[in-house]
C-alpha atoms as a PDB file:
ATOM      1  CA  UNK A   1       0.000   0.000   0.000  1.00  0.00           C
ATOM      2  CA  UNK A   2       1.026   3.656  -0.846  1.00  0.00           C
ATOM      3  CA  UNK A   3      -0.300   6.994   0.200  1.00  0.00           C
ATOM      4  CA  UNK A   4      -0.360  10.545  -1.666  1.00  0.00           C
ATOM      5  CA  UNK A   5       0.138  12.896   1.192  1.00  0.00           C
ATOM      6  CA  UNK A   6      -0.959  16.115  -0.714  1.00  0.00           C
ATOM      7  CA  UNK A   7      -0.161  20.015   0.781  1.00  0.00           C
ATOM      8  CA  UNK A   8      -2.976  22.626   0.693  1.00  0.00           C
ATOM      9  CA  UNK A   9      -4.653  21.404  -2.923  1.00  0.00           C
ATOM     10  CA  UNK A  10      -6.701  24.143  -4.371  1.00  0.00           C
ATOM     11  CA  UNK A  11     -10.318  22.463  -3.628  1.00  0.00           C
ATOM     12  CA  UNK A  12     -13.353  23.350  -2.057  1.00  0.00           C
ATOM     13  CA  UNK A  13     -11.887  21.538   1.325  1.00  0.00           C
ATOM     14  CA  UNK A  14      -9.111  24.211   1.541  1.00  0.00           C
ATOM     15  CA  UNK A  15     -11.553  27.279   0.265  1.00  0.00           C
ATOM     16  CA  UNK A  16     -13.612  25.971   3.677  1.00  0.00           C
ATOM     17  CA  UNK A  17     -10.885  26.056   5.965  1.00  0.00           C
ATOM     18  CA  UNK A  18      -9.757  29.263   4.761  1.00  0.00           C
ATOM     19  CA  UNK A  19     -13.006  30.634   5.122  1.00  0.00           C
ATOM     20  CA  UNK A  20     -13.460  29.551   8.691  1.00  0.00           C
ATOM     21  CA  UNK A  21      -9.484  30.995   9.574  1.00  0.00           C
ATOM     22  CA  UNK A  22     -10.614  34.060   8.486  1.00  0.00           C
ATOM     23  CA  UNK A  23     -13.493  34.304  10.442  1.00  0.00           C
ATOM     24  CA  UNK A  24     -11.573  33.752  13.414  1.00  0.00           C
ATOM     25  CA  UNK A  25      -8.385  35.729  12.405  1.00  0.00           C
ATOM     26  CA  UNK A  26     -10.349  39.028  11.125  1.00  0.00           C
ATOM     27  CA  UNK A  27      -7.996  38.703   8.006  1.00  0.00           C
ATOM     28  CA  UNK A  28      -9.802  37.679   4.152  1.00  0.00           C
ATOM     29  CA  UNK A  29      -9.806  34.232   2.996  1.00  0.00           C
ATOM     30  CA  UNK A  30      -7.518  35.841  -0.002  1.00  0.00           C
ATOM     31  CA  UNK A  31      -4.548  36.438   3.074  1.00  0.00           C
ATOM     32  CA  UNK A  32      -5.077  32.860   3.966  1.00  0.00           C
ATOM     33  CA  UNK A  33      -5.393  31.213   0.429  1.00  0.00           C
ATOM     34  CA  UNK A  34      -2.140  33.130   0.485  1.00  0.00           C
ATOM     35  CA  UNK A  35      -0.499  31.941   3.273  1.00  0.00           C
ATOM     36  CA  UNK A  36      -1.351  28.493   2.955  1.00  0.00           C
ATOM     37  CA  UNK A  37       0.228  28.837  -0.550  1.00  0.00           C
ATOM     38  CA  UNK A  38       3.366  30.723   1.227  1.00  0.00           C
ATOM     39  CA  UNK A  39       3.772  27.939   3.174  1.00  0.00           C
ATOM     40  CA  UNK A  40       5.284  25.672   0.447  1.00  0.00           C
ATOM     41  CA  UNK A  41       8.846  26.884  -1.962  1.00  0.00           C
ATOM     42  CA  UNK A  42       6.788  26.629  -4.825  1.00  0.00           C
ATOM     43  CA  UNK A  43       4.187  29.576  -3.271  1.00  0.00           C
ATOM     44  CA  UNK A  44       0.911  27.800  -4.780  1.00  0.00           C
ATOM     45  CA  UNK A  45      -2.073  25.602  -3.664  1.00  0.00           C
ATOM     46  CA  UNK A  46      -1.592  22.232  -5.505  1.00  0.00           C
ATOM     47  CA  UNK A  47      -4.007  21.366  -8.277  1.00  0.00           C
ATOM     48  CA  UNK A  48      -6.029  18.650  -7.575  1.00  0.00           C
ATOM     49  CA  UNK A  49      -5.386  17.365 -11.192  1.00  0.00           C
ATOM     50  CA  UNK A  50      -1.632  16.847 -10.093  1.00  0.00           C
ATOM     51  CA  UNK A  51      -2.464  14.560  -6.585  1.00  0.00           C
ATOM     52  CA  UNK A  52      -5.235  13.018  -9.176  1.00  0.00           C
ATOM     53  CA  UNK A  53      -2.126  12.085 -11.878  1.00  0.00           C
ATOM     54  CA  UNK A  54       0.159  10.763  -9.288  1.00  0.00           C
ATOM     55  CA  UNK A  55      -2.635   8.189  -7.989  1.00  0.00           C
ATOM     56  CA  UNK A  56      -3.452   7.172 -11.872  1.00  0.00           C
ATOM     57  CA  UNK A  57       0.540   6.342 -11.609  1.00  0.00           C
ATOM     58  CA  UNK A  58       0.272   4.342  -8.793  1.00  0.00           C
ATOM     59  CA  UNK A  59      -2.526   2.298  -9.630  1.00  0.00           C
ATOM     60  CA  UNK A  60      -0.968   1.248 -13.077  1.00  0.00           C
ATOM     61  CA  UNK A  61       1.284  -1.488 -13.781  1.00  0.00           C
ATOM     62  CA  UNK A  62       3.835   0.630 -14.147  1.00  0.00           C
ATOM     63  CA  UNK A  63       4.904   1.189 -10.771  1.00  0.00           C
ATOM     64  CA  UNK A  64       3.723  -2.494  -9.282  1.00  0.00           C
ATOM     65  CA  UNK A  65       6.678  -3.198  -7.689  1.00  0.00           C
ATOM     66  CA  UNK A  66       6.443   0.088  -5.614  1.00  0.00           C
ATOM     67  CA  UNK A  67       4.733  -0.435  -1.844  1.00  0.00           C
ATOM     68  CA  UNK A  68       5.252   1.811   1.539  1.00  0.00           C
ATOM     69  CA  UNK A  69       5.852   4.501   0.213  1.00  0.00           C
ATOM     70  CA  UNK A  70       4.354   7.886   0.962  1.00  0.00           C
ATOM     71  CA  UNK A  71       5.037  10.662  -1.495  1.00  0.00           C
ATOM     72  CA  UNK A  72       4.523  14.222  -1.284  1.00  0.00           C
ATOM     73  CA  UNK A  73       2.862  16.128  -3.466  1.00  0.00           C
ATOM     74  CA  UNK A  74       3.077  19.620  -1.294  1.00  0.00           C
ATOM     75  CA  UNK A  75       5.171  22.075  -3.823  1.00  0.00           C
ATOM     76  CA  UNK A  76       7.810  21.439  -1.621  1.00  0.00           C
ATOM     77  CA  UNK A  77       6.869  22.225   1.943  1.00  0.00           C
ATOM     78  CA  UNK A  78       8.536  18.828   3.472  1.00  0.00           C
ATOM     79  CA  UNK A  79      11.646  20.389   2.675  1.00  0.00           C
ATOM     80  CA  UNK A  80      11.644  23.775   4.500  1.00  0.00           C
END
């Protein structure tokens, strides 16, 4: 078994949470889109078309002999 551990995708999930942190924060749910996007090198929300690709990849023959893994598809937040 593998897992897709995804950063802050650009979905309605993420829109929500925002929405709710800027209700408690007094700042716009554009600030927080922002910061959750600052929070990765690649300063974006990930597109739910890229965690959707990487599962087509894992689910095809092509990577069989992969198992345990967990990959992350953040823009690069693991590594700061």
């Amino acid at each position: 078994m593998n897992a897709i551990c995804p950063g802050y995708v650009d979905d309605e999930r993420t829109h929500e949470n925002a929405k709710i942190m800027a209700e408690k924060t007094g700042k716009s749910v554009g600030e927080i889109l922002a910061l959750f996007a600052a929070s990765a090198p690649q300063n974006r929300l990930i597109a739910p078309a890229e965690v959707a690709s990487l599962a087509m990849l894992i689910v095809s023959e092509k990577l069989g002999a992969m198992t345990g893994q967990a990959i992350n598809v953040d823009g690069g937040a693991v590594m700061v």
